[in-house]
Every structure is written in structure tokens, then in C-alpha cells.
PDB file of N, CA and C in Angstrom:
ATOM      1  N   UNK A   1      92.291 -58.698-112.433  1.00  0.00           N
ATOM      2  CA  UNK A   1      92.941 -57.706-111.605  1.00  0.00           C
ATOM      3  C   UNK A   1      92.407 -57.850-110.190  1.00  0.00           C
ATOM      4  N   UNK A   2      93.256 -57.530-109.301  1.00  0.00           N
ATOM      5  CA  UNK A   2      92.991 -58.490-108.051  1.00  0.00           C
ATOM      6  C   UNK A   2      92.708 -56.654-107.090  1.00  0.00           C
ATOM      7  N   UNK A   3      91.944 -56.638-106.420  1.00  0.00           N
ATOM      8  CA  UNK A   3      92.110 -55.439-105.548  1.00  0.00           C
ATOM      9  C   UNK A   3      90.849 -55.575-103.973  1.00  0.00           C
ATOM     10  N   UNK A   4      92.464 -54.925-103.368  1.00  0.00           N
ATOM     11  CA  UNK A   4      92.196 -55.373-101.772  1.00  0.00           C
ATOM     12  C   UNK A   4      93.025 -54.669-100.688  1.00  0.00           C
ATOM     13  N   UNK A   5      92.443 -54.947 -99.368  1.00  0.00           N
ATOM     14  CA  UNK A   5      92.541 -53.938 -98.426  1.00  0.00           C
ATOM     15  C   UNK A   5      93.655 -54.411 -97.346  1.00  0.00           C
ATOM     16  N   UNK A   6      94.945 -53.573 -96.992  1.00  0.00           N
ATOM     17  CA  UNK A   6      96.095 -54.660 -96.292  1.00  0.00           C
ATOM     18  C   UNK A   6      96.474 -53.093 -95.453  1.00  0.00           C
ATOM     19  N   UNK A   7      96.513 -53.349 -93.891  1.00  0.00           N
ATOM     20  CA  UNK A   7      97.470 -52.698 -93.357  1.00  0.00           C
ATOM     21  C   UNK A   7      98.944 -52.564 -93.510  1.00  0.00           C
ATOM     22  N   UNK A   8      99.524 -53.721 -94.162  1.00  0.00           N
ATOM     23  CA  UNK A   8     100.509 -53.739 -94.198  1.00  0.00           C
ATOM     24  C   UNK A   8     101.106 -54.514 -95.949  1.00  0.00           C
ATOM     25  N   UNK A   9     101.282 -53.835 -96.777  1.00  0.00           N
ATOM     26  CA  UNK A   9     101.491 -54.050 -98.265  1.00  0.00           C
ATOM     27  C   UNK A   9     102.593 -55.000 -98.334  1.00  0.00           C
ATOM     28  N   UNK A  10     103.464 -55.087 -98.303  1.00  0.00           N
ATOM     29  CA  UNK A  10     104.971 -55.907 -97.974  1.00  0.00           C
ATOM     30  C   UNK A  10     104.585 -57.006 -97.473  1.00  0.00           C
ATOM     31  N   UNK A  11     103.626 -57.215 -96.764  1.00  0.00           N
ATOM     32  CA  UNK A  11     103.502 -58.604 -95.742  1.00  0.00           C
ATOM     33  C   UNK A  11     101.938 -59.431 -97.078  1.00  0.00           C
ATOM     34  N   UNK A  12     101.242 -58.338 -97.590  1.00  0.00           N
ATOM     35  CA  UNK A  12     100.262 -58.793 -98.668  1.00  0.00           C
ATOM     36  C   UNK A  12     100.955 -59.174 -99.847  1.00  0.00           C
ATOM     37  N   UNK A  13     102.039 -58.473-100.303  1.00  0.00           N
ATOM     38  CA  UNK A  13     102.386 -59.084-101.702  1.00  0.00           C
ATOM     39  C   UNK A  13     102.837 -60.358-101.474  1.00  0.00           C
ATOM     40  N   UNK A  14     103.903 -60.426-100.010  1.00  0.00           N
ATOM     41  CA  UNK A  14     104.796 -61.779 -99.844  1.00  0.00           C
ATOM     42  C   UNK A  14     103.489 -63.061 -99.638  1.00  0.00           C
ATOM     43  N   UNK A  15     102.736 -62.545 -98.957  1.00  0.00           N
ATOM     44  CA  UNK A  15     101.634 -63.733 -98.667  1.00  0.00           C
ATOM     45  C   UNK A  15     100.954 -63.873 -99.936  1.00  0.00           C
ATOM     46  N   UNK A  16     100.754 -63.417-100.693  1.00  0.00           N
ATOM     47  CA  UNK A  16     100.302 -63.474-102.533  1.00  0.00           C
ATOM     48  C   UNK A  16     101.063 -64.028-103.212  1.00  0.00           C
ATOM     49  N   UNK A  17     102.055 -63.505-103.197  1.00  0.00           N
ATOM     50  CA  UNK A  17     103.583 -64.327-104.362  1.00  0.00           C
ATOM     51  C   UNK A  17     104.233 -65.352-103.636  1.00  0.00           C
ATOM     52  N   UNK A  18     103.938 -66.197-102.345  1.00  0.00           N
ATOM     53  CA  UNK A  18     104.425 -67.428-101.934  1.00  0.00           C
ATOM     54  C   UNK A  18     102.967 -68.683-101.819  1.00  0.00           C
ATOM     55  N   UNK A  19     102.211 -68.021-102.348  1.00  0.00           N
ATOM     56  CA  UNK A  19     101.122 -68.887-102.170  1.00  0.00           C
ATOM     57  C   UNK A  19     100.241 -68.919-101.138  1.00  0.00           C
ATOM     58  N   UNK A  20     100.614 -68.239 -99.931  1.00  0.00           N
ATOM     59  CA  UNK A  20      99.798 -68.316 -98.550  1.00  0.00           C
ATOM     60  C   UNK A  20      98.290 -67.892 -98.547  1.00  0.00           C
ATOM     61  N   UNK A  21      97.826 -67.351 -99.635  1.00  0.00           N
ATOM     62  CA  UNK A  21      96.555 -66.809 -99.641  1.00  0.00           C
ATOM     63  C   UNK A  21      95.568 -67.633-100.629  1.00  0.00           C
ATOM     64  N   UNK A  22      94.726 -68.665-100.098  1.00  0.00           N
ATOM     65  CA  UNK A  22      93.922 -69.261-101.144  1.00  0.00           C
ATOM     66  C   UNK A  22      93.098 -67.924-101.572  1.00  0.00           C
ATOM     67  N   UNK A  23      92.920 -68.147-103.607  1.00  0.00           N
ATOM     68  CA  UNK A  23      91.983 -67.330-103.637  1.00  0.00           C
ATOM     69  C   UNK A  23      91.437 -67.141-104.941  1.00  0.00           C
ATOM     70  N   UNK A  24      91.368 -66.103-105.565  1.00  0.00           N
ATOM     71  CA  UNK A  24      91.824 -64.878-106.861  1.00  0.00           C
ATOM     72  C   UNK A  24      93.381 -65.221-107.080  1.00  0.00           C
ATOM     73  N   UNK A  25      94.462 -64.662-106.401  1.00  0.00           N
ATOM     74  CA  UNK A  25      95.365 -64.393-106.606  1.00  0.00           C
ATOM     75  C   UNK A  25      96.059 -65.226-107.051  1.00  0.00           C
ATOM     76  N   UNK A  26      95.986 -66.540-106.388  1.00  0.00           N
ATOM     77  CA  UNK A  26      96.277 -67.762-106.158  1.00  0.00           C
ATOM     78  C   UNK A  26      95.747 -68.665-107.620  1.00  0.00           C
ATOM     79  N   UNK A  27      94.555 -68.297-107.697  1.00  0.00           N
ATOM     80  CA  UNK A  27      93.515 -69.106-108.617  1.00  0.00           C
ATOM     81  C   UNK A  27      94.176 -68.809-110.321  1.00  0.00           C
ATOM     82  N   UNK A  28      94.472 -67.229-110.308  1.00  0.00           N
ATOM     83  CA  UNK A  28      94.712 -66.350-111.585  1.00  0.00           C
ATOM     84  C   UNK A  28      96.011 -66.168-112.253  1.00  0.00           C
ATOM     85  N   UNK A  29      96.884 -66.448-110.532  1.00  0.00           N
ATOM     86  CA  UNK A  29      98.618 -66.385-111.022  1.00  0.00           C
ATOM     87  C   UNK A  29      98.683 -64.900-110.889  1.00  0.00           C
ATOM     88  N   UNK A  30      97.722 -63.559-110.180  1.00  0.00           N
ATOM     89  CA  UNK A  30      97.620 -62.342-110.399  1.00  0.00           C
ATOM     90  C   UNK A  30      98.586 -62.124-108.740  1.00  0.00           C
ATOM     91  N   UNK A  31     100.276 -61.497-109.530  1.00  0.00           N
ATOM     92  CA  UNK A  31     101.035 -61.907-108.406  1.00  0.00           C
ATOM     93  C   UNK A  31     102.417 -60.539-108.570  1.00  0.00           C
ATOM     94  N   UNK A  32     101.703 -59.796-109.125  1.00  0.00           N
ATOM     95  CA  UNK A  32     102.155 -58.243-109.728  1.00  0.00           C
ATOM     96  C   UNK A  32     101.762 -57.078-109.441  1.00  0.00           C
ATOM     97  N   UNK A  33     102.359 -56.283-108.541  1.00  0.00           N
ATOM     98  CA  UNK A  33     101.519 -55.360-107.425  1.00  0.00           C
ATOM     99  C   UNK A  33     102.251 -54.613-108.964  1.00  0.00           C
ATOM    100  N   UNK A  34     101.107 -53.446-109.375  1.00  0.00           N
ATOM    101  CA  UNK A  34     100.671 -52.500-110.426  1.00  0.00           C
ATOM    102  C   UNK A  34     100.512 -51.135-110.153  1.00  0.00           C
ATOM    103  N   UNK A  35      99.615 -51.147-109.126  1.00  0.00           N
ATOM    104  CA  UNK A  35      99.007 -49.821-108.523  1.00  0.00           C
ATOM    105  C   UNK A  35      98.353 -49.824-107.244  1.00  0.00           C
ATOM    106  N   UNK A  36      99.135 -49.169-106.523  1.00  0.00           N
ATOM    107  CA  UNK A  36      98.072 -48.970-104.643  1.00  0.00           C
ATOM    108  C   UNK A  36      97.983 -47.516-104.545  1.00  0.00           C
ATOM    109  N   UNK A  37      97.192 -47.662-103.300  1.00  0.00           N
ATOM    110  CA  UNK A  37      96.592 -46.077-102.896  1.00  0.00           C
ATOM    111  C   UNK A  37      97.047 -46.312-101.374  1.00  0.00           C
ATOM    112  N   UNK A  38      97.126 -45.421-100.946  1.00  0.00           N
ATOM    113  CA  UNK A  38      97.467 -45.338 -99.331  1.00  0.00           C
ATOM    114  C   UNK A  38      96.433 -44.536 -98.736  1.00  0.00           C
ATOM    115  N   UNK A  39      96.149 -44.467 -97.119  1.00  0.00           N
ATOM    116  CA  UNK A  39      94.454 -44.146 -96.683  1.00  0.00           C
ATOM    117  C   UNK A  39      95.264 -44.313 -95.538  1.00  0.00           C
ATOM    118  N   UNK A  40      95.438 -42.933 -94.736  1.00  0.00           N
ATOM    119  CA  UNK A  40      95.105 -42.861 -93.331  1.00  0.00           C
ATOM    120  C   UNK A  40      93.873 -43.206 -92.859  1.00  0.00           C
ATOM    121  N   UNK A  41      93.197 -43.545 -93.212  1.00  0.00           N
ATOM    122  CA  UNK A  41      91.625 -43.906 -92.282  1.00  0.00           C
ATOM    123  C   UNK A  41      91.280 -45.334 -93.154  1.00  0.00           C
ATOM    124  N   UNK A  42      90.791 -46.204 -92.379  1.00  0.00           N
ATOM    125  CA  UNK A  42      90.472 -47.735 -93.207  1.00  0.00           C
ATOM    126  C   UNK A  42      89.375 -47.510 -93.362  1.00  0.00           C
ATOM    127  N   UNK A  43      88.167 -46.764 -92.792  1.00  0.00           N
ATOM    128  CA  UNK A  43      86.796 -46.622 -93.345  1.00  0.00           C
ATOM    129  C   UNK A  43      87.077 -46.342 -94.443  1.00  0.00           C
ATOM    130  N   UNK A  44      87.705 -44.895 -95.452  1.00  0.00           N
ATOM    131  CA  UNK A  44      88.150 -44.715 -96.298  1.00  0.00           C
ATOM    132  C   UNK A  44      88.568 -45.371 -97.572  1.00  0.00           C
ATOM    133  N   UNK A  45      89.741 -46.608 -96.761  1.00  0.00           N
ATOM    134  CA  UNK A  45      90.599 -47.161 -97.676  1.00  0.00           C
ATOM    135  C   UNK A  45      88.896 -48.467 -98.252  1.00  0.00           C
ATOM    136  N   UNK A  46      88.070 -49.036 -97.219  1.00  0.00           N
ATOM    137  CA  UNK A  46      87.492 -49.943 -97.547  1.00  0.00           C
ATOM    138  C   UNK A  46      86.175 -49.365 -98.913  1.00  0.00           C
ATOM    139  N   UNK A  47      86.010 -48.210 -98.269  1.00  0.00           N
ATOM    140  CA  UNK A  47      85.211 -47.268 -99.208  1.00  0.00           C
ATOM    141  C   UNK A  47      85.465 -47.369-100.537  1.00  0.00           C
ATOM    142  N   UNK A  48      87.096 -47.395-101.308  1.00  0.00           N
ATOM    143  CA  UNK A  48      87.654 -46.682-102.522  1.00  0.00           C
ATOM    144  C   UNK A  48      87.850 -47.976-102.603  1.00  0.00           C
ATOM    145  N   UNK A  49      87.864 -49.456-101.855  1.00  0.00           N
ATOM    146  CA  UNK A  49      87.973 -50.453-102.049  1.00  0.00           C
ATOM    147  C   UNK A  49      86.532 -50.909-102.763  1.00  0.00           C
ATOM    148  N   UNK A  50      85.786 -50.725-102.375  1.00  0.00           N
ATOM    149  CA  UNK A  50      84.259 -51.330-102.771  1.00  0.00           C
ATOM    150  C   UNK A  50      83.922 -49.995-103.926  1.00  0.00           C
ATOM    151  N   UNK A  51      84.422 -49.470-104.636  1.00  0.00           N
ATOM    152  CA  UNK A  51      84.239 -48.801-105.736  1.00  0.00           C
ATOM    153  C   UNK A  51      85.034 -49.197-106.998  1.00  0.00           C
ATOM    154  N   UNK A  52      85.782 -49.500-106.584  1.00  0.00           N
ATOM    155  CA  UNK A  52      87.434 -49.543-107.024  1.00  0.00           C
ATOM    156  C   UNK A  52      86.897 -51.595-107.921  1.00  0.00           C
ATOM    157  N   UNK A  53      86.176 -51.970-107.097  1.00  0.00           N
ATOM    158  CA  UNK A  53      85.648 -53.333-107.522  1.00  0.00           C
ATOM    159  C   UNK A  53      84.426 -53.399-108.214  1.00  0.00           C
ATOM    160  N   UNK A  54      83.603 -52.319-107.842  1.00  0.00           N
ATOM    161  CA  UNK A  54      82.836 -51.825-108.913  1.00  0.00           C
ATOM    162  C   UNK A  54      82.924 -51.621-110.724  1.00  0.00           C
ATOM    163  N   UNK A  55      83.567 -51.301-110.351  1.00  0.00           N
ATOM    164  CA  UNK A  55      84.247 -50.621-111.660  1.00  0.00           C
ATOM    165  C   UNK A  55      84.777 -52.052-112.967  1.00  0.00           C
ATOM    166  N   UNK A  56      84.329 -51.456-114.399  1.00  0.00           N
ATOM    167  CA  UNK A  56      84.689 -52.447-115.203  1.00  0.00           C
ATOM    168  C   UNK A  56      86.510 -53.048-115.120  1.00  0.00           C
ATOM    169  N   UNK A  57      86.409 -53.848-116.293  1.00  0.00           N
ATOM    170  CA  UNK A  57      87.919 -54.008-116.435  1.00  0.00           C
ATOM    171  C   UNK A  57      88.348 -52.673-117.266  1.00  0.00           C
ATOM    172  N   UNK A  58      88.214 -52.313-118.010  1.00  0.00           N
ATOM    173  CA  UNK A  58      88.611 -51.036-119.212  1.00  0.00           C
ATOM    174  C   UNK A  58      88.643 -49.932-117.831  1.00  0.00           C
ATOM    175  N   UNK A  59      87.777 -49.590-116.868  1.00  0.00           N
ATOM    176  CA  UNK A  59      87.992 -48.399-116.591  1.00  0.00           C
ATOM    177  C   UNK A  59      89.415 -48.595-115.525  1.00  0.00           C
ATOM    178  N   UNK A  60      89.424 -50.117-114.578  1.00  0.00           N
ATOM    179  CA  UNK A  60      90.231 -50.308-113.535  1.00  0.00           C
ATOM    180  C   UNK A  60      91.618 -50.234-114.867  1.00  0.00           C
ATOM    181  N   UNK A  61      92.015 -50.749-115.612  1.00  0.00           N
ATOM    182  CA  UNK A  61      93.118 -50.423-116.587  1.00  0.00           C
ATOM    183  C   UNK A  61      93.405 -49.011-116.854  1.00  0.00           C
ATOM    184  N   UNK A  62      92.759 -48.239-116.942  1.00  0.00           N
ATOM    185  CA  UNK A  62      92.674 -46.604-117.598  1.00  0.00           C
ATOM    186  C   UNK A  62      93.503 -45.962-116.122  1.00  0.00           C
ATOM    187  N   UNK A  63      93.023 -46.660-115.133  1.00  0.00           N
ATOM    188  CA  UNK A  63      93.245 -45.899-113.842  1.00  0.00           C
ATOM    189  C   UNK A  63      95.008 -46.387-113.334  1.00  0.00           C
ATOM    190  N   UNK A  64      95.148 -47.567-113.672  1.00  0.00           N
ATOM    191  CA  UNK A  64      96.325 -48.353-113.784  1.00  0.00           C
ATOM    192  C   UNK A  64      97.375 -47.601-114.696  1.00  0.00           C
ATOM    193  N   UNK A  65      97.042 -47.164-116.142  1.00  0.00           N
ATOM    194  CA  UNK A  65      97.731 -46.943-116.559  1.00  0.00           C
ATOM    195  C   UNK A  65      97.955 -44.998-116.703  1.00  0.00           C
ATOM    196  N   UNK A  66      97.173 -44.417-115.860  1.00  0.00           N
ATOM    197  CA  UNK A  66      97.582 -43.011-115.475  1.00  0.00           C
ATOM    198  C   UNK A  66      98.443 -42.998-114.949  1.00  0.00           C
ATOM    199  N   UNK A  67      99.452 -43.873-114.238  1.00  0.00           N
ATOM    200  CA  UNK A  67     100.641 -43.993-113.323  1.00  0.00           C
ATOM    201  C   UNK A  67     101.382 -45.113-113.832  1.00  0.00           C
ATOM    202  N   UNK A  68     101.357 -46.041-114.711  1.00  0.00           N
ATOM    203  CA  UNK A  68     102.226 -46.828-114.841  1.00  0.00           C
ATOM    204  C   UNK A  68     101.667 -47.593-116.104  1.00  0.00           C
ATOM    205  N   UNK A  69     101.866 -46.860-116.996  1.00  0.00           N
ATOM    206  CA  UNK A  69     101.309 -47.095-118.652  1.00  0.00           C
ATOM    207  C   UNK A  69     101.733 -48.647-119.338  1.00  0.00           C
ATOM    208  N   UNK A  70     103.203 -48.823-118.379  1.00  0.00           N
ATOM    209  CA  UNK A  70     103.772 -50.072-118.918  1.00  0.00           C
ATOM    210  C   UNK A  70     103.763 -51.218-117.856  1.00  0.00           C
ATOM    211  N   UNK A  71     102.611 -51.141-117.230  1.00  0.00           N
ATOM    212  CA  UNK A  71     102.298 -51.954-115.867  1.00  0.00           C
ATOM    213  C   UNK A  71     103.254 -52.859-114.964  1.00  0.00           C
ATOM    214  N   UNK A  72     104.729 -51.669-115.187  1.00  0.00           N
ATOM    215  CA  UNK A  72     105.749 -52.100-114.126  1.00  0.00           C
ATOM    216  C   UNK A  72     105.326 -52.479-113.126  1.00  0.00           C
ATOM    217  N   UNK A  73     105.917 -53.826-112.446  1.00  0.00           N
ATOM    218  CA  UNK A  73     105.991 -54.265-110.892  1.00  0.00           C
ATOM    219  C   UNK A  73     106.545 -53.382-110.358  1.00  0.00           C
ATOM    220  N   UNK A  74     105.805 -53.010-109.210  1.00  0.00           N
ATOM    221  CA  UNK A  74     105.784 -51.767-108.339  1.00  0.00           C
ATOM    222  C   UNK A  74     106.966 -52.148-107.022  1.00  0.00           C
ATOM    223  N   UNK A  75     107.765 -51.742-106.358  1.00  0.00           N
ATOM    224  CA  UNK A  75     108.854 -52.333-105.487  1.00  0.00           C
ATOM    225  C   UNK A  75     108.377 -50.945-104.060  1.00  0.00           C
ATOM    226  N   UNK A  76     107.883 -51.979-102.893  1.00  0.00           N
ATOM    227  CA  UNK A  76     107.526 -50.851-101.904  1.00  0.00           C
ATOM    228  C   UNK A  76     108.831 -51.110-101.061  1.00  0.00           C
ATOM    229  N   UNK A  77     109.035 -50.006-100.862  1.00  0.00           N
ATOM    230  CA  UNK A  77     110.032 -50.359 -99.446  1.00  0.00           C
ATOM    231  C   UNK A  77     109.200 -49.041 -98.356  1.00  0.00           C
ATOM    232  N   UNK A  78     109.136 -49.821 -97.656  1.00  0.00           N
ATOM    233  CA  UNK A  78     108.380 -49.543 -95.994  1.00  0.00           C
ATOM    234  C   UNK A  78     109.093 -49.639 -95.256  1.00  0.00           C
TER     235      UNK A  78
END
């Protein structure tokens, strides 16, 4: 499970799902936006970011599936 910090979500998935990002994403085939959070403040967003990576696989799933049990691809329009 891939998790990370983007001003702009639409421009992160496309650079993920065309290949532009060596990485994780790239490495794993992990190319299925699941679950985001939104953060007026980036201190914030980087904060819940470095916890959020903390965290096991079982608990980052539990949190995934409070909102989307059947880990639908998520469709942003911005």
C-alpha cells in the first residue's frame, strides 16, 4: 500500500498509472487510488502522512476499509 503527499491528486494518480514516477508504485504495480484525506495545511497533511506509514498493514487496511470495504478505485474530479 503506497501512501503519500501531492498538492495536486489528479496530476499524482496520472504520474503513477503512466509510469512517470520511479518507485513503490512503479516497483509493486500499486496503481489504485483506495483512500485519501484532504489537509488545508501541508504541515498537517505531512504529519498524518508520517503516521499513516507508521502504521502496520492490518491496521492501514481496517482504515481503508471504514470507507470503502470493497476497495473500489476511487474517481476524483477536481
Amino acid at each position: 500500500m503506497y501512501i503519500g503527499v501531492t498538492n495536486n491528486l489528479q496530476r499524482r494518480i496520472f504520474e503513477h498509472k503512466s509510469g512517470q514516477i520511479a518507485g513503490y508504485t512503479q516497483k509493486y504495480c500499486c496503481h489504485k487510488l483506495v483512500y485519501y484525506e484532504t489537509f488545508s495545511d501541508i504541515e498537517q497533511a505531512i504529519e498524518r502522512e508520517k503516521i499513516l506509514k507508521g502504521w502496520k498493514r492490518e491496521k492501514k487496511n481496517m482504515l481503508v476499509e471504514s470507507t470503502n470495504p470493497t476497495y473500489e478505485e476511487l474517481v476524483i474530479d477536481e
